[in-house]
N, C-alpha and C. Protein backbone atom coordinates (compact mmCIF):
# COMPACT_ATOMS: atom_id res chain seq x y z
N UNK A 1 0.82 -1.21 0.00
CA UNK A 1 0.00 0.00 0.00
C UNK A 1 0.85 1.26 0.00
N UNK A 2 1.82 1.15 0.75
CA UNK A 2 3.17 2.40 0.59
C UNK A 2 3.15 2.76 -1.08
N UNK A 3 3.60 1.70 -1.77
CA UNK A 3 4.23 2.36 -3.00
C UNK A 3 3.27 3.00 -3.86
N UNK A 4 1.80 2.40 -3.31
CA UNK A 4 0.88 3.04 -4.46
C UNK A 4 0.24 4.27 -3.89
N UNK A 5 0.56 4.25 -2.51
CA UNK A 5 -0.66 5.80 -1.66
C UNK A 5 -1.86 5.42 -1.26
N UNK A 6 -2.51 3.89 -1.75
CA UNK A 6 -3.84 3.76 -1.10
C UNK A 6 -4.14 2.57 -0.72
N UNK A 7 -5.00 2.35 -0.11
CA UNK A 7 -5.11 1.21 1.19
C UNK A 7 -5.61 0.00 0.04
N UNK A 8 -5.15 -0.70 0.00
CA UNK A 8 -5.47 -2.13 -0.57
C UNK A 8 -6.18 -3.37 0.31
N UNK A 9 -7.13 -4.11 -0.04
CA UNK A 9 -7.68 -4.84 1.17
C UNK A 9 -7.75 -6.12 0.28
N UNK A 10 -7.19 -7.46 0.76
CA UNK A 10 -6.90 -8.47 -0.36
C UNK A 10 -8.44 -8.85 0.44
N UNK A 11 -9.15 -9.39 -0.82
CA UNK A 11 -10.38 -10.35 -0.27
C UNK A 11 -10.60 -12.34 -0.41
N UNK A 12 -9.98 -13.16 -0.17
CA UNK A 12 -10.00 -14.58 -0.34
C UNK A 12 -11.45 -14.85 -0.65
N UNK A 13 -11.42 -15.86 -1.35
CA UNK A 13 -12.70 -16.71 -2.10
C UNK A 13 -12.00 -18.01 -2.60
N UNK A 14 -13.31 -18.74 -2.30
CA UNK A 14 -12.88 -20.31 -3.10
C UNK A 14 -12.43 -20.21 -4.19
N UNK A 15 -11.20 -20.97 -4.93
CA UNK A 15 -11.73 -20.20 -6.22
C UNK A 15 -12.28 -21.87 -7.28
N UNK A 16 -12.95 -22.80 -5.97
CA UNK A 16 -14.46 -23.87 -7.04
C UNK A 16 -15.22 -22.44 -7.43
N UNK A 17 -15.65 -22.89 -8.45
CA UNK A 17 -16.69 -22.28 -8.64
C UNK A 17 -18.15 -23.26 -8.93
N UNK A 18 -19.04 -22.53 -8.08
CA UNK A 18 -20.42 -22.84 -7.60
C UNK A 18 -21.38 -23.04 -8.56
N UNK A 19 -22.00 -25.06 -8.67
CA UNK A 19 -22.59 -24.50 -10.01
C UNK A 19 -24.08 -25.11 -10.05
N UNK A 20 -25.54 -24.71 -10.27
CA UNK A 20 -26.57 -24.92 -9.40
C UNK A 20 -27.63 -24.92 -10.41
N UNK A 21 -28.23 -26.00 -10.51
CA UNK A 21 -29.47 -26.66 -11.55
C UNK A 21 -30.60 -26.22 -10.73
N UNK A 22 -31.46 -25.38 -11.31
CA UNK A 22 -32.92 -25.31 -11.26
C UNK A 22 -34.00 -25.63 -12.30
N UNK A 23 -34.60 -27.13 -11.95
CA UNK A 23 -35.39 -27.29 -13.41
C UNK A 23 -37.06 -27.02 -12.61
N UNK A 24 -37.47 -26.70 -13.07
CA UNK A 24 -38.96 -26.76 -13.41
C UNK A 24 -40.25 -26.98 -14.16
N UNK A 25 -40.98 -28.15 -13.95
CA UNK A 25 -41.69 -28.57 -14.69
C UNK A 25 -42.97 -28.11 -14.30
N UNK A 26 -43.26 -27.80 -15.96
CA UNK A 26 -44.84 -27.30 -16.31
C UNK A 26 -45.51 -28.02 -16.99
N UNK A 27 -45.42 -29.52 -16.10
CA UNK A 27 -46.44 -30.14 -17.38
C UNK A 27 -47.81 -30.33 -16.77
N UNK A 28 -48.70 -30.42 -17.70
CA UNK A 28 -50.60 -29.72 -17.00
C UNK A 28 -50.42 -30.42 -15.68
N UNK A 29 -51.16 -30.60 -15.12
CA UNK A 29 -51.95 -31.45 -13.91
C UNK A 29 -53.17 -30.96 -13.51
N UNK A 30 -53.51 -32.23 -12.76
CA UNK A 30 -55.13 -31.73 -11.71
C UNK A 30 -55.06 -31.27 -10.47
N UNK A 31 -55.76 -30.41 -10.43
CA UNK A 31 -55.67 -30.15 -8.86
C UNK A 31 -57.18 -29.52 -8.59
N UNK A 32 -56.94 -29.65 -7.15
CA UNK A 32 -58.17 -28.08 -6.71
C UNK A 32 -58.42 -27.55 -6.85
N UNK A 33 -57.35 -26.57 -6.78
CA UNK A 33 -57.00 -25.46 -6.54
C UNK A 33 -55.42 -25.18 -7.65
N UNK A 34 -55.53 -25.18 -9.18
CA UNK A 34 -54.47 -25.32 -9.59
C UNK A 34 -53.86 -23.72 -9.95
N UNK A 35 -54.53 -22.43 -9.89
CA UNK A 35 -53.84 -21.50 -9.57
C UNK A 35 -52.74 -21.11 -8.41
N UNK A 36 -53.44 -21.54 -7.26
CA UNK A 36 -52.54 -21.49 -5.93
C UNK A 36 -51.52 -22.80 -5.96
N UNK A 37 -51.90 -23.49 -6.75
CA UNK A 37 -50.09 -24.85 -6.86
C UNK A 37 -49.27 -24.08 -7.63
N UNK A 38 -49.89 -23.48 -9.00
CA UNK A 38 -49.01 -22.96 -9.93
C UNK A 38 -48.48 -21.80 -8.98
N UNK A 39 -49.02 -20.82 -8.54
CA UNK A 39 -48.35 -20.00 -7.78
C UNK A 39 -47.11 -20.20 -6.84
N UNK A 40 -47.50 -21.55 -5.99
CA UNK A 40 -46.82 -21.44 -5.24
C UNK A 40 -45.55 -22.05 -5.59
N UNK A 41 -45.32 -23.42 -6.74
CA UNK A 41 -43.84 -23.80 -7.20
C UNK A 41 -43.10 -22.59 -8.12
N UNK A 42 -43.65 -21.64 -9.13
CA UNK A 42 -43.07 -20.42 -9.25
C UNK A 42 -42.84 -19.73 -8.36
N UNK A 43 -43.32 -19.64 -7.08
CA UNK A 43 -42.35 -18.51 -5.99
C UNK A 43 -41.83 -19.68 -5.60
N UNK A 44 -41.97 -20.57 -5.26
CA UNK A 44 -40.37 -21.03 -4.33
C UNK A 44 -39.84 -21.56 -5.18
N UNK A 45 -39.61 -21.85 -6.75
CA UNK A 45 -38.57 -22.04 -7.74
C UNK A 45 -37.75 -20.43 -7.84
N UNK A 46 -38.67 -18.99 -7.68
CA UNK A 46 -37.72 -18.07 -7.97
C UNK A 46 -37.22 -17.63 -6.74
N UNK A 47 -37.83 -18.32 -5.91
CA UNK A 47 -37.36 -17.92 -4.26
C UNK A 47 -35.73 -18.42 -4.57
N UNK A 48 -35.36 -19.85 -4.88
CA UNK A 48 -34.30 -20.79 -4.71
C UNK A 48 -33.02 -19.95 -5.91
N UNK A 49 -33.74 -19.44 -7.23
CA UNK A 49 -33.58 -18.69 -8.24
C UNK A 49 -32.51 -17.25 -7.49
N UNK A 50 -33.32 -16.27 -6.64
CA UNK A 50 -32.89 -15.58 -6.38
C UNK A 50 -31.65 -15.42 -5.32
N UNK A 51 -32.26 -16.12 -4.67
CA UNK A 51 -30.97 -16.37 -4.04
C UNK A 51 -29.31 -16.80 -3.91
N UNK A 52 -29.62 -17.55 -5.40
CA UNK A 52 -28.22 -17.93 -6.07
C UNK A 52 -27.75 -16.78 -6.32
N UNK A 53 -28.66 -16.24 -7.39
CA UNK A 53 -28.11 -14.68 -8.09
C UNK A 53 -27.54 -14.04 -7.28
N UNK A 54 -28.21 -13.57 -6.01
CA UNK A 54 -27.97 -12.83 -5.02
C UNK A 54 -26.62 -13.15 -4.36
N UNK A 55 -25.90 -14.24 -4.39
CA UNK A 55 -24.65 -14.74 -3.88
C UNK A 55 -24.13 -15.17 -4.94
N UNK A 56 -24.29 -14.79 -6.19
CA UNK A 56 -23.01 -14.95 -7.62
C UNK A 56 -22.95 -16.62 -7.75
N UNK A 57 -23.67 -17.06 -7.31
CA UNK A 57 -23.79 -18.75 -7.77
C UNK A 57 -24.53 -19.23 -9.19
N UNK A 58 -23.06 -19.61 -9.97
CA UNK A 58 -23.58 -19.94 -11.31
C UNK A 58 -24.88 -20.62 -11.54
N UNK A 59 -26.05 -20.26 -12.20
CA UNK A 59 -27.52 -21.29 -12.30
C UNK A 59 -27.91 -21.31 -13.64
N UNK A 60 -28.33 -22.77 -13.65
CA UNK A 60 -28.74 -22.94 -14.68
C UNK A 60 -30.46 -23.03 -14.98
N UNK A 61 -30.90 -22.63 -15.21
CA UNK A 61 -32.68 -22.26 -14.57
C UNK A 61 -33.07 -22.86 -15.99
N UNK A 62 -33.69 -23.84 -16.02
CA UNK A 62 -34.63 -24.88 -17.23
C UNK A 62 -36.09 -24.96 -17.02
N UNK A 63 -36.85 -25.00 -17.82
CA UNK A 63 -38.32 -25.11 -18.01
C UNK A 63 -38.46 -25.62 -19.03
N UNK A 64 -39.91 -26.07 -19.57
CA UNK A 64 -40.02 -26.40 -20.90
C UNK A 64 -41.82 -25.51 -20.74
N UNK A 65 -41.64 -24.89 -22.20
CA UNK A 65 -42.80 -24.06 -22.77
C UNK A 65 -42.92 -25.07 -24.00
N UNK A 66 -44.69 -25.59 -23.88
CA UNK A 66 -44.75 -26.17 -24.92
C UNK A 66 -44.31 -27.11 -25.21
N UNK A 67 -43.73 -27.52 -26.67
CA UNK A 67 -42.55 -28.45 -27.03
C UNK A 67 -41.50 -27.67 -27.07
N UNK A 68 -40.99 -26.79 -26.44
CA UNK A 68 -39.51 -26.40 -26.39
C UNK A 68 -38.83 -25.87 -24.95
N UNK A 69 -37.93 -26.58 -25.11
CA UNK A 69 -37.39 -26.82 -23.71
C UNK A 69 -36.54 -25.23 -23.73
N UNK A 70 -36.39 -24.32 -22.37
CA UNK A 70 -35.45 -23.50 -22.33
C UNK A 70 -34.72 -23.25 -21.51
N UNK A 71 -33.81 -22.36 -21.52
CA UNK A 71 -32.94 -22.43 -20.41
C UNK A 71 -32.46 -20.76 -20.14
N UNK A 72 -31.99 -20.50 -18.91
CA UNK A 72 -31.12 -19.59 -18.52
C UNK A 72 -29.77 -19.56 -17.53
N UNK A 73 -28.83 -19.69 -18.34
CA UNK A 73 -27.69 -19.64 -17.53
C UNK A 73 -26.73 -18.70 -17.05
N UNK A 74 -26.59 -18.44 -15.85
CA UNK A 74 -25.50 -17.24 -14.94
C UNK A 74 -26.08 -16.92 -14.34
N UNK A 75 -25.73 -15.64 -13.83
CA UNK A 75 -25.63 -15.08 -12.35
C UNK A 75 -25.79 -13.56 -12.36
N UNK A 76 -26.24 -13.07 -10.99
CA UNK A 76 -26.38 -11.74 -11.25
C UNK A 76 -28.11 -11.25 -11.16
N UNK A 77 -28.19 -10.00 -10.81
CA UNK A 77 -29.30 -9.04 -11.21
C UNK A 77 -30.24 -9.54 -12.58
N UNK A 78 -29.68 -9.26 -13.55
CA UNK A 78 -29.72 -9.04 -14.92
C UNK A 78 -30.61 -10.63 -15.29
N UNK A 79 -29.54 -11.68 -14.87
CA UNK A 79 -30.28 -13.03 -15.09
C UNK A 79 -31.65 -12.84 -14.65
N UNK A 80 -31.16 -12.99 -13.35
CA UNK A 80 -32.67 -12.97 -12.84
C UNK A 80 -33.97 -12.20 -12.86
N UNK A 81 -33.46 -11.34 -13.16
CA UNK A 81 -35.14 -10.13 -13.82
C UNK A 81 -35.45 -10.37 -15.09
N UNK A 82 -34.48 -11.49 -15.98
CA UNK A 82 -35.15 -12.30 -17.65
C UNK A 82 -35.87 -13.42 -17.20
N UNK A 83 -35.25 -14.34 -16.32
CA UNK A 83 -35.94 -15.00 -15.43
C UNK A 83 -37.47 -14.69 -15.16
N UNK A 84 -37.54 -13.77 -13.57
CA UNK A 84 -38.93 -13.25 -13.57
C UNK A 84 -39.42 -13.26 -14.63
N UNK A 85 -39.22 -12.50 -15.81
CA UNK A 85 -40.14 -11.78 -16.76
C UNK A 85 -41.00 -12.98 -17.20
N UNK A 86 -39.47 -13.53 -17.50
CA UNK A 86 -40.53 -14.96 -18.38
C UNK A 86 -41.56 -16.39 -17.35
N UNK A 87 -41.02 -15.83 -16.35
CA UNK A 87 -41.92 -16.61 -15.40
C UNK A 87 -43.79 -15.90 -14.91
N UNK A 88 -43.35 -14.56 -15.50
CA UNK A 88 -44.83 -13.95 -15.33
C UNK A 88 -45.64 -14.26 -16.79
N UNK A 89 -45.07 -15.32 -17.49
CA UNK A 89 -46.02 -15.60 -18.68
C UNK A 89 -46.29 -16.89 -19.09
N UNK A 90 -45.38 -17.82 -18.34
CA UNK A 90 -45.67 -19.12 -18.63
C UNK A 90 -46.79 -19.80 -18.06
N UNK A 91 -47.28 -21.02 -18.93
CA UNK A 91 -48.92 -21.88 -18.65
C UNK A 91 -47.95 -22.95 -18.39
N UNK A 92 -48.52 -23.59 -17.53
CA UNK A 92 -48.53 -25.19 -17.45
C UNK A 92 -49.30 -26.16 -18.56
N UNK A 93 -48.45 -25.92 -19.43
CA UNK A 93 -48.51 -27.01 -20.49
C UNK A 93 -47.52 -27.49 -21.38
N UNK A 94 -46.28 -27.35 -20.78
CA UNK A 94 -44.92 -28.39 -21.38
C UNK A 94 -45.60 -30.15 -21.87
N UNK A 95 -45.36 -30.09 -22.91
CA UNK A 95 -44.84 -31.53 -23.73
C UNK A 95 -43.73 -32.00 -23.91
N UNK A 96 -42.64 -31.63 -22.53
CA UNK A 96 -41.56 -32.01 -22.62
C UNK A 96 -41.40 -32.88 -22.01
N UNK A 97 -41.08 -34.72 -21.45
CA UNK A 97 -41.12 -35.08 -20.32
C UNK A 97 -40.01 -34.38 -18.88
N UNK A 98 -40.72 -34.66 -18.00
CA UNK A 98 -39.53 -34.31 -17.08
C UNK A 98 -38.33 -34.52 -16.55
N UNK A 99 -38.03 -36.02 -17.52
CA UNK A 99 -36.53 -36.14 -17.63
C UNK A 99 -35.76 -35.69 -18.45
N UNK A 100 -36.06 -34.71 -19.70
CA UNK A 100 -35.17 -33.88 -20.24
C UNK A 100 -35.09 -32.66 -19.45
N UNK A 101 -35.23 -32.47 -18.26
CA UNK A 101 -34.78 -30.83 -17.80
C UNK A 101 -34.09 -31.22 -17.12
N UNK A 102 -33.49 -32.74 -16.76
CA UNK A 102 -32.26 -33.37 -15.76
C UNK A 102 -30.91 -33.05 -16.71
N UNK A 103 -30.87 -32.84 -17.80
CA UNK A 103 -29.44 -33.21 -18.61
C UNK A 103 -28.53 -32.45 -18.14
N UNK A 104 -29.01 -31.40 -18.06
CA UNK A 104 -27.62 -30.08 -17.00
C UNK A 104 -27.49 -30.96 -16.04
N UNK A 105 -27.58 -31.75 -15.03
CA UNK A 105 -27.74 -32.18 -13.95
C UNK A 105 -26.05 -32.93 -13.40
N UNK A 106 -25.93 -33.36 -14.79
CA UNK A 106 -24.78 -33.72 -14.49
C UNK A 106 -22.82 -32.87 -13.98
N UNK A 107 -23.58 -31.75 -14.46
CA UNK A 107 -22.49 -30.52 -14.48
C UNK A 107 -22.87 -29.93 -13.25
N UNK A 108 -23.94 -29.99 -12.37
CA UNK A 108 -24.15 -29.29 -11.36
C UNK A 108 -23.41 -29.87 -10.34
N UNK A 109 -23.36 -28.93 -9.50
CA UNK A 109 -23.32 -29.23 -8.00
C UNK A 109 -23.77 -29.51 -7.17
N UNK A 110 -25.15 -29.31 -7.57
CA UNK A 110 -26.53 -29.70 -6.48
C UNK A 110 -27.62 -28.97 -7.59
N UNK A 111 -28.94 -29.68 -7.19
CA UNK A 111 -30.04 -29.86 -8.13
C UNK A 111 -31.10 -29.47 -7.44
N UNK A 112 -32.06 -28.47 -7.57
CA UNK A 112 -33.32 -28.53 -7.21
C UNK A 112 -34.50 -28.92 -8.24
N UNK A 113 -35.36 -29.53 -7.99
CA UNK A 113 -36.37 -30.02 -9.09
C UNK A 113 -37.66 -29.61 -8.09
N UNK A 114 -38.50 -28.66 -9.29
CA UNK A 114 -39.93 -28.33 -8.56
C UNK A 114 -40.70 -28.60 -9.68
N UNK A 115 -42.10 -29.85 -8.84
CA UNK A 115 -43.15 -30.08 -10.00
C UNK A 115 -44.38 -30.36 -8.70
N UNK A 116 -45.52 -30.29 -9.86
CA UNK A 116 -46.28 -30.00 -9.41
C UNK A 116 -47.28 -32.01 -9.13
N UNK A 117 -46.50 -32.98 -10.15
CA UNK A 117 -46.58 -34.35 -9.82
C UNK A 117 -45.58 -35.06 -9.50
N UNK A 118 -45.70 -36.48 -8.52
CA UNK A 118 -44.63 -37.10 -7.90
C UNK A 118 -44.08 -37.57 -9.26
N UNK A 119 -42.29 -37.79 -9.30
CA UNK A 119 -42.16 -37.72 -10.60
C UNK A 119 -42.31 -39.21 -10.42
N UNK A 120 -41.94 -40.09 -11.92
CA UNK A 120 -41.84 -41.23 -11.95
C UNK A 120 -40.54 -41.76 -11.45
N UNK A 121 -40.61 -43.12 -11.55
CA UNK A 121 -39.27 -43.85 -10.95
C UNK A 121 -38.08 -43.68 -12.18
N UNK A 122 -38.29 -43.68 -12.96
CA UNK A 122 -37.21 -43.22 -14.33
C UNK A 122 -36.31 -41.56 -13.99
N UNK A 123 -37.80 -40.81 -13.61
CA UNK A 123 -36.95 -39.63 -13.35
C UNK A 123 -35.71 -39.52 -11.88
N UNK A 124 -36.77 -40.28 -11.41
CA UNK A 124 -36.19 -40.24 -9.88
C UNK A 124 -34.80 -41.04 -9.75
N UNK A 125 -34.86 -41.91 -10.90
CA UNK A 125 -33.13 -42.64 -11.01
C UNK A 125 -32.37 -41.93 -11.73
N UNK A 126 -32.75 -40.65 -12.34
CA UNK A 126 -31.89 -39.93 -13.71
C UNK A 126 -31.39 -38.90 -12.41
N UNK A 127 -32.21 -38.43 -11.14
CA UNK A 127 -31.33 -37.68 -10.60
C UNK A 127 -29.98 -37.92 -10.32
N UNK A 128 -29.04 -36.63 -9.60
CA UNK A 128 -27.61 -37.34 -9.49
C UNK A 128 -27.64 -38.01 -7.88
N UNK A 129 -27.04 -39.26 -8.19
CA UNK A 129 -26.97 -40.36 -6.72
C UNK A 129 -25.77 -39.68 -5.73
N UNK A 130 -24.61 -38.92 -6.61
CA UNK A 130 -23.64 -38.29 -6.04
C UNK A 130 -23.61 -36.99 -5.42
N UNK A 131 -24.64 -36.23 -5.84
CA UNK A 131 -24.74 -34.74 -5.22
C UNK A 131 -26.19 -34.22 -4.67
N UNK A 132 -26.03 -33.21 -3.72
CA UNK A 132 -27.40 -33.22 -3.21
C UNK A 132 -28.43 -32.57 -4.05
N UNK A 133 -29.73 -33.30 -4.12
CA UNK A 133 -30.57 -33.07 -4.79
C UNK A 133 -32.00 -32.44 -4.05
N UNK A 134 -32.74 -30.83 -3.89
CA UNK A 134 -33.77 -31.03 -3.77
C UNK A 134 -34.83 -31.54 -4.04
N UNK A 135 -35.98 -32.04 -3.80
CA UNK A 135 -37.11 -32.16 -5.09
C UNK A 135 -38.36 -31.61 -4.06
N UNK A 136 -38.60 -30.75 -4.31
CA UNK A 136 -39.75 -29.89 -3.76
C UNK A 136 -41.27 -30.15 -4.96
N UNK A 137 -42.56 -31.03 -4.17
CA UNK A 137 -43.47 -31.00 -4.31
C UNK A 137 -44.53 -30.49 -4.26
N UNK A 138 -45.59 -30.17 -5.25
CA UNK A 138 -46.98 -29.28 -4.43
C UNK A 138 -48.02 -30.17 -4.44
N UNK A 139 -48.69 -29.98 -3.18
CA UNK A 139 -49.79 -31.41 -3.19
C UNK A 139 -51.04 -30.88 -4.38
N UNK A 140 -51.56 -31.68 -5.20
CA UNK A 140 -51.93 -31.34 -6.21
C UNK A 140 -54.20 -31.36 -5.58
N UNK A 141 -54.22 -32.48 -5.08
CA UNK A 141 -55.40 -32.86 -4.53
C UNK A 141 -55.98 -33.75 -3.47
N UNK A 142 -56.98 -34.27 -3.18
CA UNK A 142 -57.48 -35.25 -2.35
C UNK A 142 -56.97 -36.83 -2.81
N UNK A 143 -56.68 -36.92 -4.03
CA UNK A 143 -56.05 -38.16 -4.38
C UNK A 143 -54.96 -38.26 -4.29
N UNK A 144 -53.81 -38.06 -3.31
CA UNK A 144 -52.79 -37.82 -3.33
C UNK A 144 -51.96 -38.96 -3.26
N UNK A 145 -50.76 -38.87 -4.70
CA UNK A 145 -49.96 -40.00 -4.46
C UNK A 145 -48.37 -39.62 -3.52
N UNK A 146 -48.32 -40.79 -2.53
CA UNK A 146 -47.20 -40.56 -1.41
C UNK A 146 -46.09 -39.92 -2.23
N UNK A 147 -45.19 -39.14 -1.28
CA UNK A 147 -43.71 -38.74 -1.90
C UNK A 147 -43.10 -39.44 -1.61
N UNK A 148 -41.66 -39.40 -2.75
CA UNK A 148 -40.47 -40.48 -2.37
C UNK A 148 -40.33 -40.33 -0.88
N UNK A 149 -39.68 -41.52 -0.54
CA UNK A 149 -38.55 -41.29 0.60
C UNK A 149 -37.29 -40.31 0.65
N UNK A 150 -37.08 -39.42 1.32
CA UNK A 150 -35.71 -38.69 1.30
C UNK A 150 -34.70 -40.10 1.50
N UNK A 151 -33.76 -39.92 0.62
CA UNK A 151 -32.89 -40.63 0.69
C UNK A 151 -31.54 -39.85 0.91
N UNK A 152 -30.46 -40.40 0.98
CA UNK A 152 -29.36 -39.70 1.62
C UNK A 152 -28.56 -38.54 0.70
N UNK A 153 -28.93 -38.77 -0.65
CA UNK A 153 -28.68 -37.23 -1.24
C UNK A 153 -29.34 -36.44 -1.60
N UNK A 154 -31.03 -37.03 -1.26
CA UNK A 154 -31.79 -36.09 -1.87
C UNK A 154 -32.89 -35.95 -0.98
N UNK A 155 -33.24 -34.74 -0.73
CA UNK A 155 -34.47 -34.17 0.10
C UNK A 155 -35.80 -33.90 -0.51
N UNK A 156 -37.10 -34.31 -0.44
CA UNK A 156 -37.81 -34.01 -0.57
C UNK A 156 -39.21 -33.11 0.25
N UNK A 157 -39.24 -32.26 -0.10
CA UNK A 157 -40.24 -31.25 0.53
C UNK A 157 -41.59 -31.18 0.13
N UNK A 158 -42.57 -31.11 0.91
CA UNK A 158 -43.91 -30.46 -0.03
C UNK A 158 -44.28 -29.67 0.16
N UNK A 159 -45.15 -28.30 -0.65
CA UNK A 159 -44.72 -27.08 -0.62
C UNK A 159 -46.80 -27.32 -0.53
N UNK A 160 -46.86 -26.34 0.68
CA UNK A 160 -48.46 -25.62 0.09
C UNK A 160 -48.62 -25.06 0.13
N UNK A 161 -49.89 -24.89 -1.30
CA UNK A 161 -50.26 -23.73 -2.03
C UNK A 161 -51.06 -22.95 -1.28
């Protein structure tokens, strides 16, 4: 700091860098009450969303509109208010299954998956066995089928609407 005249402050950081799958599936379902399900896995998908941003944690944020699957990847302000935008316009009606929004999955570091049905056993083996996985549920109705078991890398939650 002498030779230059001004106070220098070194700051340490990991230098892994942090890297974080958010998929979300919009494919139809039944419910009750299917405004307040849809509501509520879009706020706690952009709840999980923002918070990365907010701490510079690389994300990879997937949905499928329709037949076309999309994505948003990085970090920051900026991501996340393209994010929002496009989350204030999407329907629940992907024709994508919900094991194509796992394929990032493998590059992550940890995975959150929010849907609005228990997924199948196909999806539930495509998660990663090696890293921790959320899978946050919304109970859809009175016919309700049980959630997985949390198993030791992956947590499951159910979220109500």
């Amino acid at each position: 700091t002498a030779g230059r005249r001004e106070l220098v402050v070194r700051q340490y950081g990991s230098t892994e860098s942090r890297r974080l799958l958010v998929a979300l599936d919009l494919s139809p379902f039944t419910a009750d009450d299917p405004e307040a399900c849809e509501d509520a896995l879009i706020e706690a998908c952009l709840s999980v969303v923002r918070y990365a941003h907010e701490r510079q944690i690389d994300t990879t944020f997937v949905y499928a509109q329709g037949k076309s699957l999309r994505s948003h990847a990085g970090r920051g302000a900026r991501v996340f208010s393209e994010i929002h935008s496009e989350m204030a316009k999407v329907t629940f009606t992907a024709d994508i299954p919900l094991l194509h929004l796992l394929d990032e999955a493998k590059r992550a570091q940890m995975v959150y998956l929010f849907c609005a049905k228990v997924p199948d056993g196909e999806t539930l083996s495509a998660l990663p066995q090696d890293k921790p996985v959320e899978l946050a549920v919304v109970r859809t109705g009175k016919g309700k089928t049980p959630l997985p078991d949390s198993l030791e890398m992956m947590r499951v939650t159910e979220l109500n609407p």
